[in-house]
Protein backbone atom coordinates (compact mmCIF):
# COMPACT_ATOMS: atom_id res chain seq x y z
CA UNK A 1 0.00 0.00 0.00
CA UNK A 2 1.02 3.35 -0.96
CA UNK A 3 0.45 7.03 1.19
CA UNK A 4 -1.09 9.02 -1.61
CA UNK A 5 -0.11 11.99 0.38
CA UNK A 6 3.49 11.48 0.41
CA UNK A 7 3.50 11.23 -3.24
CA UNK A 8 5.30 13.40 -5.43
CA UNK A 9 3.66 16.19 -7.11
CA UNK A 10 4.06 14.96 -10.39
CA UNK A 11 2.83 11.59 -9.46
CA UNK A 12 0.01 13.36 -7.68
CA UNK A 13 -0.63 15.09 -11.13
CA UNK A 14 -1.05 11.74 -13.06
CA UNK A 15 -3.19 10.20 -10.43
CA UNK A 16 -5.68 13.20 -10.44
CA UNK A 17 -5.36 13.17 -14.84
CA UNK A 18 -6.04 9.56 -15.01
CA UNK A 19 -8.99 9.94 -12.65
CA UNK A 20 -10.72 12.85 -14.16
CA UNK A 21 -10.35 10.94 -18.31
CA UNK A 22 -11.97 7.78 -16.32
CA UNK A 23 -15.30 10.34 -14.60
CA UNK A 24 -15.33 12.25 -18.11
CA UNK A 25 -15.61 9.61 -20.21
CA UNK A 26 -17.64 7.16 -18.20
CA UNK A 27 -15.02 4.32 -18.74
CA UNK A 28 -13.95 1.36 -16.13
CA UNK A 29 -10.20 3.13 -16.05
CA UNK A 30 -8.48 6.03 -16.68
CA UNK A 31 -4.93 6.24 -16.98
CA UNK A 32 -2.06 8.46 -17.38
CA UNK A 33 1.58 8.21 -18.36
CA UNK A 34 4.41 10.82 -18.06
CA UNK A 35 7.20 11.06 -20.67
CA UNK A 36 11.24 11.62 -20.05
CA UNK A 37 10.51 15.53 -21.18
CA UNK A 38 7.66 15.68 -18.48
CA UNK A 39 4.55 15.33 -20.75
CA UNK A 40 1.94 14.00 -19.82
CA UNK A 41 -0.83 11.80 -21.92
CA UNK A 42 -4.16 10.91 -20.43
CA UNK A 43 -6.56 8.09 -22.19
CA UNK A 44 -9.76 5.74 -20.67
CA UNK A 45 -10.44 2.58 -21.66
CA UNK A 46 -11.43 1.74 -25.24
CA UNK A 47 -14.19 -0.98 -26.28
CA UNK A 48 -15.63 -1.32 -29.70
CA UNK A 49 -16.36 -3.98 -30.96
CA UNK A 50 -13.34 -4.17 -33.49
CA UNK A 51 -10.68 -3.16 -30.40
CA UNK A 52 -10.42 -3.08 -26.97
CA UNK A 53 -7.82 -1.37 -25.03
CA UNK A 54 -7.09 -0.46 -21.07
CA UNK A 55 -6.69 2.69 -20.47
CA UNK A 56 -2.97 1.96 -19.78
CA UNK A 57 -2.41 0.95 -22.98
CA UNK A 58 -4.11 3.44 -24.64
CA UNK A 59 -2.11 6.23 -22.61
CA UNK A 60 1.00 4.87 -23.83
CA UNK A 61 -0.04 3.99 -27.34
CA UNK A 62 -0.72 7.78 -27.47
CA UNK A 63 3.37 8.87 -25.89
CA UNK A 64 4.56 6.53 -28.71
CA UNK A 65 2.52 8.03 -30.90
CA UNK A 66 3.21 11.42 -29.99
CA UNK A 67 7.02 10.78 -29.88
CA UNK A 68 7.86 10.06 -26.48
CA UNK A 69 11.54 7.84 -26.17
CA UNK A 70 10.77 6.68 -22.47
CA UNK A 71 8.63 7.23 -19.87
CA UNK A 72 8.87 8.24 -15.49
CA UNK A 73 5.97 6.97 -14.14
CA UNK A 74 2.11 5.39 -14.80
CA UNK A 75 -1.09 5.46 -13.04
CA UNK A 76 -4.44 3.55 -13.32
CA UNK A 77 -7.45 4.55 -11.98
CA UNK A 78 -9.59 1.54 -11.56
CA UNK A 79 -11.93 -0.71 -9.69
CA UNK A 80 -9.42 -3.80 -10.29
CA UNK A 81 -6.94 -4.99 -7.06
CA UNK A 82 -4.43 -5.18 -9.79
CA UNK A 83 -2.27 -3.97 -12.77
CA UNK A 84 -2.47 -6.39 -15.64
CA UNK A 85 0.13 -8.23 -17.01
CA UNK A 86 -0.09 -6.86 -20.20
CA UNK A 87 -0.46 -3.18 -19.03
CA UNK A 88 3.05 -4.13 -16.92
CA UNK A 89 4.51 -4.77 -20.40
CA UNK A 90 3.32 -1.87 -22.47
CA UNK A 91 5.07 0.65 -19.38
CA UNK A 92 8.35 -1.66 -19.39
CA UNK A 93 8.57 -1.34 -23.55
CA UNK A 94 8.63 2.35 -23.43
CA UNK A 95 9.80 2.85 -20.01
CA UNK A 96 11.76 0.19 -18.96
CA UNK A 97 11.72 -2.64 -15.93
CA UNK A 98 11.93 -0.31 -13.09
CA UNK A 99 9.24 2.33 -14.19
CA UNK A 100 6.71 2.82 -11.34
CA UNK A 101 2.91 1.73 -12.53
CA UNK A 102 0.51 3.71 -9.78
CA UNK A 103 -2.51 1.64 -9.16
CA UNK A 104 -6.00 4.08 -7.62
CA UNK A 105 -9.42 3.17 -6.53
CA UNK A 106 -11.79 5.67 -8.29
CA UNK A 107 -11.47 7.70 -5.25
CA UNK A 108 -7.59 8.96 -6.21
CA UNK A 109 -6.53 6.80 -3.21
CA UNK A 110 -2.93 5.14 -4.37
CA UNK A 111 -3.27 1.51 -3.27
CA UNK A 112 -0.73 -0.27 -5.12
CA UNK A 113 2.45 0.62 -6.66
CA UNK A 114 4.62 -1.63 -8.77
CA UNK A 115 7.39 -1.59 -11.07
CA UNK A 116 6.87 -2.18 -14.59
């Protein structure tokens, strides 16, 4: 378990990003991943019937996308007690092993946090 109020600002930042995309767009997860450079890139989870995406994935889709070489940190805002295996993965491509994957209840609380 994590303090959320010993985190740092920046993590704070991504929590509170990743938890407004999830309220906004009436998804099961928001998430939000911070680049090398300091940007940030927010995304909720995508289902259509041709794709489905966590919001994790989605958020870091969109750094590649956008250019980002590597990224600091993750968060997930979610209902699950857990990251997924496969959202682990897509933060350790761009990131590497040792970038930190925040895990939130929809109420911003940190309750997890794990290393890609």
């Amino acid at each position: 378990m994590t303090d959320s109020s010993a985190l740092d600002p920046e993590d704070r930042k991504i929590v509170t990003l990743a938890r407004s995309a999830r309220a906004r767009n009436g998804v099961p997860e928001g998430a939000a991943v911070r680049d090398s450079t300091g940007r940030t890139y927010v995304a909720g989870s995508v289902e259509l019937p041709s794709l489905r995406l966590s919001a994790l994935r989605t958020a870091v889709a969109m750094a590649v996308a956008s250019g980002a070489e590597s990224l600091e940190a993750a968060a997930v805002v979610s209902g699950a007690d857990g990251v997924s295996a496969e959202d682990l993965a897509a933060v350790r491509d761009l990131g590497g092993p040792g970038t930190p994957v925040l895990l939130a209840g929809p109420d911003g609380e940190v309750r997890l946090t794990v290393p890609a």
